[in-house]
PDB file of N, CA and C in Angstrom:
ATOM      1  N   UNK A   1      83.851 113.185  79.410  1.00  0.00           N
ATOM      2  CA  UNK A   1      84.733 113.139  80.561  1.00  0.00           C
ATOM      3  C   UNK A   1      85.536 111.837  80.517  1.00  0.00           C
ATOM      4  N   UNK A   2      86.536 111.323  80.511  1.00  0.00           N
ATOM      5  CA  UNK A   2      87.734 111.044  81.035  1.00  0.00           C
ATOM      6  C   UNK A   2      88.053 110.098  82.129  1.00  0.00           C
ATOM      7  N   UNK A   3      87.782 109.153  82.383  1.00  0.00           N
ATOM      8  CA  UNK A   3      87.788 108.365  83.725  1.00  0.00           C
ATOM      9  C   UNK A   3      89.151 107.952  83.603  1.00  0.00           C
ATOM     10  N   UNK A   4      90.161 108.146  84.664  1.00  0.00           N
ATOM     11  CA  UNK A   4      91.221 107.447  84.378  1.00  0.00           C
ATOM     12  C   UNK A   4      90.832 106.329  85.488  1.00  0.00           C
ATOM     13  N   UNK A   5      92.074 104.967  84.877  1.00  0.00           N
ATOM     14  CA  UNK A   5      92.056 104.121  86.039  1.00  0.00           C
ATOM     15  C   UNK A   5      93.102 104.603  87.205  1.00  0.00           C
ATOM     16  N   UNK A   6      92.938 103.946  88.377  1.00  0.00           N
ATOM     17  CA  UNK A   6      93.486 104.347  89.704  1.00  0.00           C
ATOM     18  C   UNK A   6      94.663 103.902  89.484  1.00  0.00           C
ATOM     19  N   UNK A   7      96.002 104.577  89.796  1.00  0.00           N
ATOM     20  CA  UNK A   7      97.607 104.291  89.515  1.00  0.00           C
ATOM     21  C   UNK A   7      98.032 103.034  90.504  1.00  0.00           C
ATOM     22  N   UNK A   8      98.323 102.023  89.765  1.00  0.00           N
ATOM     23  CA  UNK A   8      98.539 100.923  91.168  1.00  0.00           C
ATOM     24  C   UNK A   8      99.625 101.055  92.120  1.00  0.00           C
ATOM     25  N   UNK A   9      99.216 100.466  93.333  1.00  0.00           N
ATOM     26  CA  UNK A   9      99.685 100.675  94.294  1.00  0.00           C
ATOM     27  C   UNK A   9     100.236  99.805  95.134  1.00  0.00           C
ATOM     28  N   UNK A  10     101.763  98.944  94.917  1.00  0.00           N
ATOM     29  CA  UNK A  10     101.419  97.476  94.734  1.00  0.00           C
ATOM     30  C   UNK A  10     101.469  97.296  96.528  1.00  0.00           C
ATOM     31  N   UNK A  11     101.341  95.798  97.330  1.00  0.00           N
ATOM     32  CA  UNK A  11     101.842  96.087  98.710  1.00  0.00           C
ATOM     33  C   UNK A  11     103.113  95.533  98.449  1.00  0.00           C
ATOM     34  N   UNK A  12     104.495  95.850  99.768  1.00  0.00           N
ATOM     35  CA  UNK A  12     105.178  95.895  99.547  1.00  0.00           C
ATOM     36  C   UNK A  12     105.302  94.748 100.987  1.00  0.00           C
ATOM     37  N   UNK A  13     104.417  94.939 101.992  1.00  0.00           N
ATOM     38  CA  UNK A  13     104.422  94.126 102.924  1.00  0.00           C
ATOM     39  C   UNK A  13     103.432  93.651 102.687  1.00  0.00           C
ATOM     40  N   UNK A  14     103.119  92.203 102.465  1.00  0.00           N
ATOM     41  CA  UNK A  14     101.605  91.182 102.296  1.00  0.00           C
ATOM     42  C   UNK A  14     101.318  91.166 103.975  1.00  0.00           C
ATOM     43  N   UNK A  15     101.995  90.863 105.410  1.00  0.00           N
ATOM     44  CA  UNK A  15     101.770  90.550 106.584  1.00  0.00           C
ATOM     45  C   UNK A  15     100.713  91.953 106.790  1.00  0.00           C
ATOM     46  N   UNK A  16     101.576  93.224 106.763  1.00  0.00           N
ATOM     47  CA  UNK A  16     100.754  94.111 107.701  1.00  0.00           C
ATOM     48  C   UNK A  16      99.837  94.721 106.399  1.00  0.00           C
ATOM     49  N   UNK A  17      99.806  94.131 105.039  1.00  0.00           N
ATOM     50  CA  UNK A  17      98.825  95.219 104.178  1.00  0.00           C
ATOM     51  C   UNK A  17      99.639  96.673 103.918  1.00  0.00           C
ATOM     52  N   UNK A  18     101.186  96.968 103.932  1.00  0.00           N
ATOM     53  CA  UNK A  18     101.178  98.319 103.678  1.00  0.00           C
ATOM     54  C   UNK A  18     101.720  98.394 102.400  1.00  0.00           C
ATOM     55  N   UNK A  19     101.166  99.148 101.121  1.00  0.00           N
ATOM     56  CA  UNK A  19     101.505  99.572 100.104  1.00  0.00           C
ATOM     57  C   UNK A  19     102.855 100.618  99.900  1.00  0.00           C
ATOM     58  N   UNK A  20     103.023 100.394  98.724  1.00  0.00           N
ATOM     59  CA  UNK A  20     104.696 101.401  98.604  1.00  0.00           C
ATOM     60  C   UNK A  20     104.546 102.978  99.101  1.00  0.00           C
ATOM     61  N   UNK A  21     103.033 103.081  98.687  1.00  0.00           N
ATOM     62  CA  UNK A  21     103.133 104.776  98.665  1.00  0.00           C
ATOM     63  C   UNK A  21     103.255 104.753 100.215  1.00  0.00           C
ATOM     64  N   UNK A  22     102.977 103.793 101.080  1.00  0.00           N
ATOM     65  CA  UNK A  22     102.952 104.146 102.357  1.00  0.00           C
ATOM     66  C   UNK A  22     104.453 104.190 103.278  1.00  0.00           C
ATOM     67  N   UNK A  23     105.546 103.403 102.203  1.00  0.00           N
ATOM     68  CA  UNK A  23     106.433 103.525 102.811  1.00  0.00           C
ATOM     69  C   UNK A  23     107.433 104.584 102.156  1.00  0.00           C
ATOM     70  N   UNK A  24     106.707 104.834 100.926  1.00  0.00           N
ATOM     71  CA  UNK A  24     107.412 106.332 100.453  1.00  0.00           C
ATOM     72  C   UNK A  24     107.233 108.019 101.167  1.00  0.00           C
ATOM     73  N   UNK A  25     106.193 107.246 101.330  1.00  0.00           N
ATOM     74  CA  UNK A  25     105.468 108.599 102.547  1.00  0.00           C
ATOM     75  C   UNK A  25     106.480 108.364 103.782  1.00  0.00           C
ATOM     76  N   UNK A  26     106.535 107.619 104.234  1.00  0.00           N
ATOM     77  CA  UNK A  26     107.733 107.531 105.561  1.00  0.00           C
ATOM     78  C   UNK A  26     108.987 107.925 105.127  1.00  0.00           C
ATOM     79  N   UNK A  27     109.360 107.408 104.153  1.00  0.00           N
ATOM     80  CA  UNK A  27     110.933 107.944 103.430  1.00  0.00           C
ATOM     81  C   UNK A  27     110.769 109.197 103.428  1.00  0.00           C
ATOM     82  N   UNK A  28     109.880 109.883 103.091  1.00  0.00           N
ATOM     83  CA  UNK A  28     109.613 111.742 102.679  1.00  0.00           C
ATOM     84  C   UNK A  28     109.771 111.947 103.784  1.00  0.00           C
ATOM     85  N   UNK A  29     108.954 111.728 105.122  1.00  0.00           N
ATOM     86  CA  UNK A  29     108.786 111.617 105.975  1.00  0.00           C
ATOM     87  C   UNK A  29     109.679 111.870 107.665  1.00  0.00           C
ATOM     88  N   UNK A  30     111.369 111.271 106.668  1.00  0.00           N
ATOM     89  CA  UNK A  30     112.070 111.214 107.471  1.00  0.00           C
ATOM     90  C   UNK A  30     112.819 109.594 107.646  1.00  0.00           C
ATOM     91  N   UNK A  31     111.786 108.452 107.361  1.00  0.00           N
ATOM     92  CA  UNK A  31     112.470 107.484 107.896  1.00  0.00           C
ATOM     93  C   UNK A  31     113.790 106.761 106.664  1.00  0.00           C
ATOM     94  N   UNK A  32     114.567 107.028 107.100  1.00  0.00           N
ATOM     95  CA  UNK A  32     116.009 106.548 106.391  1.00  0.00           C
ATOM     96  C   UNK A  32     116.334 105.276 106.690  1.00  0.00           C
ATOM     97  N   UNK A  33     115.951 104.464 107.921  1.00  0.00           N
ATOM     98  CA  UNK A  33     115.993 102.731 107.721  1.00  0.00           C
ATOM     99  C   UNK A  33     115.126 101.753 107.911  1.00  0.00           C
ATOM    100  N   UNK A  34     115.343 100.444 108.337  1.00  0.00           N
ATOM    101  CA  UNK A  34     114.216  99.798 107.928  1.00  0.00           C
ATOM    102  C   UNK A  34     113.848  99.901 109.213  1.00  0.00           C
ATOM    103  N   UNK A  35     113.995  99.925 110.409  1.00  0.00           N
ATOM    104  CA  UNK A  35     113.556  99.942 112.133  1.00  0.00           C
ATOM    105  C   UNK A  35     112.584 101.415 111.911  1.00  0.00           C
ATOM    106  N   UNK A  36     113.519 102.280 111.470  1.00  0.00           N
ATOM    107  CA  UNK A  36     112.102 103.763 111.153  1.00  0.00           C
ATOM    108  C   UNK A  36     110.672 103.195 110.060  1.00  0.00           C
ATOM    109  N   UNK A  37     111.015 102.466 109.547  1.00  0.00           N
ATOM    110  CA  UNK A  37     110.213 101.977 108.489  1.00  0.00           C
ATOM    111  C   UNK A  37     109.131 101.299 108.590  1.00  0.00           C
ATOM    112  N   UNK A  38     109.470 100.538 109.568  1.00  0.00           N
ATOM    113  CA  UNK A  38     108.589  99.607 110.932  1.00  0.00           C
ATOM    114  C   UNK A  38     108.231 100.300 111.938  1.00  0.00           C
ATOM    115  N   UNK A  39     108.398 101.212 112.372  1.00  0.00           N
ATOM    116  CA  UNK A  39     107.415 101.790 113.484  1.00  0.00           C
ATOM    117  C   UNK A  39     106.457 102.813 112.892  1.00  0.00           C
ATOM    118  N   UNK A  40     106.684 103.447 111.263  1.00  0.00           N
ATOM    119  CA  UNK A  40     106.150 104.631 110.809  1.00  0.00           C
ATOM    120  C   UNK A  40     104.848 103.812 110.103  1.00  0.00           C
ATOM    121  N   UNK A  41     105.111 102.411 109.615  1.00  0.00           N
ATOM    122  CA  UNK A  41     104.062 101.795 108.858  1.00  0.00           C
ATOM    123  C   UNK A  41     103.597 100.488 109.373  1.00  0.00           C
ATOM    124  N   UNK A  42     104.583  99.849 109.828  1.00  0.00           N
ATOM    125  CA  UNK A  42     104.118  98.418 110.368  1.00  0.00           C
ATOM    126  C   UNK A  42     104.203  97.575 109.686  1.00  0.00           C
ATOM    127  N   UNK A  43     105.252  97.839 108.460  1.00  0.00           N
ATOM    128  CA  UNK A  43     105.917  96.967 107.283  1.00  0.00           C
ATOM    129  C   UNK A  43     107.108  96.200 108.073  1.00  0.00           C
ATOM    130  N   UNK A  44     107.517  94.948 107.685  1.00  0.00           N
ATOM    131  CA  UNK A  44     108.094  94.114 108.579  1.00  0.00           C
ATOM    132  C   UNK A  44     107.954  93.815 109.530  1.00  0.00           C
ATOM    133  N   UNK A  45     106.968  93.377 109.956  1.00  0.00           N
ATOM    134  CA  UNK A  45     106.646  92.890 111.435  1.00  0.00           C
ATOM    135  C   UNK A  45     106.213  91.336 111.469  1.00  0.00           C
ATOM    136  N   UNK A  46     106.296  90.909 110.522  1.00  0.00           N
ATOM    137  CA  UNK A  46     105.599  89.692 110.559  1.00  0.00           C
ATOM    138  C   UNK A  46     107.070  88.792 109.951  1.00  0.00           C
ATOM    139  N   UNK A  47     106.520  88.156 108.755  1.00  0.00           N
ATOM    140  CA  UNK A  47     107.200  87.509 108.136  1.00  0.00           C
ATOM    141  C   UNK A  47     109.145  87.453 107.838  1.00  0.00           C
ATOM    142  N   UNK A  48     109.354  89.011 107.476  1.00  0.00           N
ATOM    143  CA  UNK A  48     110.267  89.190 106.878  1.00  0.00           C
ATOM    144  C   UNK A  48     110.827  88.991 105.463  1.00  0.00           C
ATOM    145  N   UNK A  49     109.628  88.638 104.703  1.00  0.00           N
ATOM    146  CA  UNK A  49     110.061  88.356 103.401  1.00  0.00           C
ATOM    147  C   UNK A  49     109.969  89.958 102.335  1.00  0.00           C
ATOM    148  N   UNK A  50     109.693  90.933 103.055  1.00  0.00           N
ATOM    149  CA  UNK A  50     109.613  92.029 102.767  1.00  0.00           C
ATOM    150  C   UNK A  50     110.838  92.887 102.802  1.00  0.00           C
ATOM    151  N   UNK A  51     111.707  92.295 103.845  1.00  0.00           N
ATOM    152  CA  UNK A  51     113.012  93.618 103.819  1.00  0.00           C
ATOM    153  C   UNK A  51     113.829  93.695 103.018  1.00  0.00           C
ATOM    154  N   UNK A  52     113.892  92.953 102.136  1.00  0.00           N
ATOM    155  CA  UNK A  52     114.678  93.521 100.720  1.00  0.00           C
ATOM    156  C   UNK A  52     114.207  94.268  99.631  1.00  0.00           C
ATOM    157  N   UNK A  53     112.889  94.296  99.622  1.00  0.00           N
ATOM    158  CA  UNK A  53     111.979  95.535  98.940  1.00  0.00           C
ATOM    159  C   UNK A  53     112.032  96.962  99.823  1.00  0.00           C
ATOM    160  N   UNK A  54     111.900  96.454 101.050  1.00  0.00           N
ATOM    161  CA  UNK A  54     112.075  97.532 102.207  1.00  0.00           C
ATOM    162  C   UNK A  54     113.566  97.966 101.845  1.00  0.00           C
ATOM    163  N   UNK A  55     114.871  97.519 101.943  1.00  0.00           N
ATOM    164  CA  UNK A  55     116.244  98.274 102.155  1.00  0.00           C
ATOM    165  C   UNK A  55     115.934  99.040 100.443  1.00  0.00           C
ATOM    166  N   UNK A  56     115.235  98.189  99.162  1.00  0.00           N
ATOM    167  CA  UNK A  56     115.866  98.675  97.794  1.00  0.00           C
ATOM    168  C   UNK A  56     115.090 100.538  97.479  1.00  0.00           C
ATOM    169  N   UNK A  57     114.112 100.216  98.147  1.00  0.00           N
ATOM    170  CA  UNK A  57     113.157 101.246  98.606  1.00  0.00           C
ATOM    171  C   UNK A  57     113.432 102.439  99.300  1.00  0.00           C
ATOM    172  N   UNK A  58     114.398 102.132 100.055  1.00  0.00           N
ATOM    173  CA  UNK A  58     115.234 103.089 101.379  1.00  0.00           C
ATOM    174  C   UNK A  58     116.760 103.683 100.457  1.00  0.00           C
ATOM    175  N   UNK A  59     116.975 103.414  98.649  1.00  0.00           N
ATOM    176  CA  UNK A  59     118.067 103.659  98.187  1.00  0.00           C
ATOM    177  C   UNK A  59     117.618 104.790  97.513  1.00  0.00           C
TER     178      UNK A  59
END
């Protein structure tokens, strides 16, 4: 049997802990900017050193 390793998952926000898949899931999801992006995950709420991964993410 085959063990693969787990596909990484990097975070995209260090403040709230949310990983990409979590804000790709919001993009699928529906959310098209970064204010939808922040209420669906809780990415950008802190710092702000995240919203330019957040807008390149939202392309």
């Amino acid at each position: 049997m085959t063990i693969c390793p787990p596909a990484e998952d990097p975070l995209v926000c260090l403040c709230a802990r949310v990983p990409e898949s979590a804000i790709l899931a919001a993009k699928c999801s529906g959310a098209r900017d970064v204010p939808a992006l922040r209420l669906a995950t809780g990415a950008n709420t802190g710092c702000g050193d995240c919203l330019p991964d957040l807008e390149e993410l939202l392309e």
